[in-house]
C-alpha atoms as a PDB file:
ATOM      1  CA  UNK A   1      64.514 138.048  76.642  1.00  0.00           C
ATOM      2  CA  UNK A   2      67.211 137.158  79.067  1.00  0.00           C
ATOM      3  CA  UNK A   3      68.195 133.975  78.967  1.00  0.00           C
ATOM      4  CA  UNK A   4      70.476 133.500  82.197  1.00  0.00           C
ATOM      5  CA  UNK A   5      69.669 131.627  84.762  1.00  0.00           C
ATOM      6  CA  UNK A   6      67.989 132.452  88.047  1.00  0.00           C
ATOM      7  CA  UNK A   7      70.830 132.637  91.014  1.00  0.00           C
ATOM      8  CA  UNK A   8      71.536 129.753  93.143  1.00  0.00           C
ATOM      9  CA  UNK A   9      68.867 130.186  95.752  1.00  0.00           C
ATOM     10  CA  UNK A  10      71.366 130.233  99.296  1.00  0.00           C
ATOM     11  CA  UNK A  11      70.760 130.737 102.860  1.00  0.00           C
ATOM     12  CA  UNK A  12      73.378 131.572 105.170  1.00  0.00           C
ATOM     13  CA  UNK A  13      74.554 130.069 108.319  1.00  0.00           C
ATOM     14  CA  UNK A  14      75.104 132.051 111.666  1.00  0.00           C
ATOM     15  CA  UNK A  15      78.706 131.751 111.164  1.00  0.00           C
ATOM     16  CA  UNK A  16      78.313 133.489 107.476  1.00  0.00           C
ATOM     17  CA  UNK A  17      78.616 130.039 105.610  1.00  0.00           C
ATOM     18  CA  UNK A  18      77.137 129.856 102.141  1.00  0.00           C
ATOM     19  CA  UNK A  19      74.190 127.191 101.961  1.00  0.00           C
ATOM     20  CA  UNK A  20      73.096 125.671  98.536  1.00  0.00           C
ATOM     21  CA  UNK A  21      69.635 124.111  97.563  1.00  0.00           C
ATOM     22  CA  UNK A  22      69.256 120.563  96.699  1.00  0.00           C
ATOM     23  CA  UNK A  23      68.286 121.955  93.162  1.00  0.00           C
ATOM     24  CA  UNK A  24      71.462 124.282  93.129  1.00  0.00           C
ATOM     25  CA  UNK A  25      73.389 120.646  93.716  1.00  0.00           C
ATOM     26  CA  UNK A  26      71.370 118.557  91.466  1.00  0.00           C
ATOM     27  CA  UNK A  27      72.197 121.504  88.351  1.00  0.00           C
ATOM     28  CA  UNK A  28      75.913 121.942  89.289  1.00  0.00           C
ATOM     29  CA  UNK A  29      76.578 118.027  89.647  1.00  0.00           C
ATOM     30  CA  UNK A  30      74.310 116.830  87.346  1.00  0.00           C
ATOM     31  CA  UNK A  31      71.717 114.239  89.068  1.00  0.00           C
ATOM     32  CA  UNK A  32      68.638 114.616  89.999  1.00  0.00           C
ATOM     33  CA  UNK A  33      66.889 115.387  92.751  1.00  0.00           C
ATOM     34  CA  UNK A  34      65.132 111.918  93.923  1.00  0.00           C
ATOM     35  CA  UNK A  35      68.841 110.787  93.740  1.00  0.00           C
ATOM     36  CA  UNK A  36      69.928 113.506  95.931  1.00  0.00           C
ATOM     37  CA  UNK A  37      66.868 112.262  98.385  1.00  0.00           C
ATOM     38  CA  UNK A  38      67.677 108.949  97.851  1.00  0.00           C
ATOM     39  CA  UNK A  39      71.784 110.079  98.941  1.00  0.00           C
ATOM     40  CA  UNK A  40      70.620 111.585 101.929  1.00  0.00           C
ATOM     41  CA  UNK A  41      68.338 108.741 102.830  1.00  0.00           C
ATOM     42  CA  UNK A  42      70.679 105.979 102.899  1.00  0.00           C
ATOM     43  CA  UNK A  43      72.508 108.531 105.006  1.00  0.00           C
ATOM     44  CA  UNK A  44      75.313 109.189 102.565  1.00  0.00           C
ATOM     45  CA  UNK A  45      74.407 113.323 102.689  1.00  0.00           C
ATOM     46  CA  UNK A  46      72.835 115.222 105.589  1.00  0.00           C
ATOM     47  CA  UNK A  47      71.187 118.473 103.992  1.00  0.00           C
ATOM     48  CA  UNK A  48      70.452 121.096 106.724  1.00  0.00           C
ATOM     49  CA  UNK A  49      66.143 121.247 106.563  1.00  0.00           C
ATOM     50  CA  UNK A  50      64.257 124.164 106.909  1.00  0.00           C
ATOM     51  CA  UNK A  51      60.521 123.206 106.477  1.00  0.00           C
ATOM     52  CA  UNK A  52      60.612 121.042 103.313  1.00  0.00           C
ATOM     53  CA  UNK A  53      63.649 122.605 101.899  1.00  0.00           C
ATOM     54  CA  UNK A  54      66.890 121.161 102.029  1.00  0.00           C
ATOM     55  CA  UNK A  55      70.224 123.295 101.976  1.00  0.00           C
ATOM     56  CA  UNK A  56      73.958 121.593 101.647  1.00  0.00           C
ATOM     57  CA  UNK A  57      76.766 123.848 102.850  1.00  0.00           C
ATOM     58  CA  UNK A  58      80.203 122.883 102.264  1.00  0.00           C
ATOM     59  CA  UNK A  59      81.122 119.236 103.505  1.00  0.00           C
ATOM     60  CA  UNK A  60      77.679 118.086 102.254  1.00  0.00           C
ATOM     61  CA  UNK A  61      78.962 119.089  98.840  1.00  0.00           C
ATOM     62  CA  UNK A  62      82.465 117.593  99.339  1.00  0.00           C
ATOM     63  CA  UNK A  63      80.878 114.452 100.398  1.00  0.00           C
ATOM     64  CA  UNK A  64      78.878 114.469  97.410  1.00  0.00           C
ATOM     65  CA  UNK A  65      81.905 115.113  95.219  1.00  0.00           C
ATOM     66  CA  UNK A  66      83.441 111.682  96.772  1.00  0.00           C
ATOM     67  CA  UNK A  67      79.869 110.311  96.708  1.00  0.00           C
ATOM     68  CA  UNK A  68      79.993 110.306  92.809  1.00  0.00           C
ATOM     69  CA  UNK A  69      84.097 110.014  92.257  1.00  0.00           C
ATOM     70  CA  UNK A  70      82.684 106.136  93.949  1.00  0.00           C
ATOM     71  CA  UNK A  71      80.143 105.942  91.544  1.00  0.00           C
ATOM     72  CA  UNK A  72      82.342 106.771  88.581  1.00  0.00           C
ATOM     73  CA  UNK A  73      84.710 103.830  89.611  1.00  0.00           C
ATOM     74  CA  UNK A  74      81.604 101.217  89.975  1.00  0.00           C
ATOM     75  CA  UNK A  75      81.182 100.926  93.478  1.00  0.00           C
ATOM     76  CA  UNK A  76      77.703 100.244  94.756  1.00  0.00           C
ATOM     77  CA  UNK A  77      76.159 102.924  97.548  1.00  0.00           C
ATOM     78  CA  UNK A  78      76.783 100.032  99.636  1.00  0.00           C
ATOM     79  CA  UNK A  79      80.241 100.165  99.122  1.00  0.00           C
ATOM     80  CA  UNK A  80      80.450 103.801  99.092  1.00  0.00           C
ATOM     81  CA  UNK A  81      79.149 104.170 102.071  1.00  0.00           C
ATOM     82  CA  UNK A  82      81.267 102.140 103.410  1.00  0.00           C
ATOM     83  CA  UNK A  83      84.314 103.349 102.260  1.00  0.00           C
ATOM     84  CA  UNK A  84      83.906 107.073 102.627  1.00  0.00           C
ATOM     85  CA  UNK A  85      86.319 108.412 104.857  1.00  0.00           C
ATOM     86  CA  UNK A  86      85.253 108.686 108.562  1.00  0.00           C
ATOM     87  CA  UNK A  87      85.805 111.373 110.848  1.00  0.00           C
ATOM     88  CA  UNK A  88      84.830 115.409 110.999  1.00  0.00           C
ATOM     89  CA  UNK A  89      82.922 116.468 107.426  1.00  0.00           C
ATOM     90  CA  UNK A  90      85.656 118.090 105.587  1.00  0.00           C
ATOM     91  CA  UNK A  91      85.157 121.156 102.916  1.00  0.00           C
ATOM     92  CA  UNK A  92      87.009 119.295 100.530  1.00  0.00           C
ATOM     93  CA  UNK A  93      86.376 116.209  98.866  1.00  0.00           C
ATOM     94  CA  UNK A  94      88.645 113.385 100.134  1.00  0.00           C
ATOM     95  CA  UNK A  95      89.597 110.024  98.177  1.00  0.00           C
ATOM     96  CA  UNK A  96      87.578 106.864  99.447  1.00  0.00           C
ATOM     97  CA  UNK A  97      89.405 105.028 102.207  1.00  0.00           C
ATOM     98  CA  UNK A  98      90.598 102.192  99.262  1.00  0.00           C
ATOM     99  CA  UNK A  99      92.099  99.260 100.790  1.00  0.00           C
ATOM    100  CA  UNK A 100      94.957  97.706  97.760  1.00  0.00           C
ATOM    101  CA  UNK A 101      92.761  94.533  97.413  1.00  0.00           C
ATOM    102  CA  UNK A 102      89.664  96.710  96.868  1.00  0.00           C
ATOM    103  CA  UNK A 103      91.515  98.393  94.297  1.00  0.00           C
ATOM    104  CA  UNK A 104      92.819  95.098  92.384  1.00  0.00           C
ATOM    105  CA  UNK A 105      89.186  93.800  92.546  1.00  0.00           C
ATOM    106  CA  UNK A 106      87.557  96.577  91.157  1.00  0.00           C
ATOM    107  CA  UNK A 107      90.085  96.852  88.714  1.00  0.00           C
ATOM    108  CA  UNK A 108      89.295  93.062  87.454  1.00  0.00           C
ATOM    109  CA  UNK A 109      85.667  93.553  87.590  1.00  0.00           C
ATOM    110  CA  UNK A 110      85.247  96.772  85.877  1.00  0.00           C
ATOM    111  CA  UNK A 111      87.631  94.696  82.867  1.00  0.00           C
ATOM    112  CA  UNK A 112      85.530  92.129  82.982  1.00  0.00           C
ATOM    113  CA  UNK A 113      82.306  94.358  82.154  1.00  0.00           C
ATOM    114  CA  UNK A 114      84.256  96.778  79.411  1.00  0.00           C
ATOM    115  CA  UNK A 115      85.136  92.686  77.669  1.00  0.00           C
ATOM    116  CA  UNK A 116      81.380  92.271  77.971  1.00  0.00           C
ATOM    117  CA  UNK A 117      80.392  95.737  76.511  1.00  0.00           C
ATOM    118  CA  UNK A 118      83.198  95.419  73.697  1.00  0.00           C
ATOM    119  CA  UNK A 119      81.476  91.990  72.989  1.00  0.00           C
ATOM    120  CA  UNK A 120      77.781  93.414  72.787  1.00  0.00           C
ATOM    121  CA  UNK A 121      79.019  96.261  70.832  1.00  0.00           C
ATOM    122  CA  UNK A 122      80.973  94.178  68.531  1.00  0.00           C
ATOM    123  CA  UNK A 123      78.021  92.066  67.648  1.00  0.00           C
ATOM    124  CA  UNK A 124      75.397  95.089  67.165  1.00  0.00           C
ATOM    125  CA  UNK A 125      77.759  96.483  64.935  1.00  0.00           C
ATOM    126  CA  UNK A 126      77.950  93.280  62.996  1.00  0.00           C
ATOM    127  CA  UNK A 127      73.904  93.047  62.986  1.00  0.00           C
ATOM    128  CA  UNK A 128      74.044  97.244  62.178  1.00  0.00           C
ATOM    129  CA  UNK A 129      76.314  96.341  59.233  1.00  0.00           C
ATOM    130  CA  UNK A 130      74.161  93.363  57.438  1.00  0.00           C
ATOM    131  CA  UNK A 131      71.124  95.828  57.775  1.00  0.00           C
ATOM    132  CA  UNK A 132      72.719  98.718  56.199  1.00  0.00           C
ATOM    133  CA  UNK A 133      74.391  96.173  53.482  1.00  0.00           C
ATOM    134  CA  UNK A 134      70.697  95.465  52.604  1.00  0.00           C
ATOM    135  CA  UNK A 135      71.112  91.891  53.554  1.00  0.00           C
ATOM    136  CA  UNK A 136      67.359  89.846  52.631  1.00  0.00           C
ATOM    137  CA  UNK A 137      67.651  88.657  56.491  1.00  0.00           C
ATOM    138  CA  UNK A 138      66.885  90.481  59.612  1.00  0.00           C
ATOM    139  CA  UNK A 139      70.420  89.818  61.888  1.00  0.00           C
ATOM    140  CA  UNK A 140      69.611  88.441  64.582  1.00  0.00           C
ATOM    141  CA  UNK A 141      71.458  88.918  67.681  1.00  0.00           C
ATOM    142  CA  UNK A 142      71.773  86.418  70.670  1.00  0.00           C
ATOM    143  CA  UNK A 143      70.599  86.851  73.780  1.00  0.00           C
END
């Protein structure tokens, strides 16, 4: 049995331009498809429609590149939305317009929450380690 997978479903444009499926994004990008609906609407993509489908050509997918660079720094869709670079859709993804201060900030909060995760991690592993030790006690662990 052949175990490949099915070709990206694409449309073309007049101009010869290669359009992709929200399910050919959602696979190579890996989320899902309510979030791509939920990206386009807060407004963040704009996916050509024809009937139901939706099709992404080349700057939807660049967006979408920044769209997720924002996410994997910790901004909020609020923020990102805010700070994705205006002007003409580009084929290529472009950095967020960062401002210096935004950068320090995010900086000091995303610090903040690895202190917090090192801290909840530290203590699971403590509670982990009396279980395994066959302590008489169930660890507890505060909330």
């Amino acid at each position: 049995m052949d175990q490949t997978k099915p070709a990206p479903a694409r449309r073309m444009l007049a101009g010869g331009e290669n359009l992709f499926t929200i399910g050919d994004m959602a696979r190579q990008y890996g989320v899902t498809l309510r979030a791509l609906r939920f990206y386009e609407d807060r407004g963040l993509i704009n996916p050509y429609r024809q009937g139901t489908a939706r099709f992404c050509d080349a700057a939807a997918r660049a967006r979408l590149e920044t769209i997720l660079k924002g996410k994997q720094l910790g901004f909020t869709l609020g923020q990102i939305a805010a700070l994705l670079p205006p002007g003409v859709e580009s084929d290529e993804a472009r950095p967020l317009n960062l401002g210096q201060q935004q950068v320090l900030t995010q900086i000091e909060r995303l610090e903040r929450k690895r202190d917090e995760l090192e801290a909840a991690l530290s203590e699971l592993r403590q509670a982990a380690a009396a279980m395994s030790g066959g302590a008489p006690a169930a660890a507890t662990v505060a909330a």
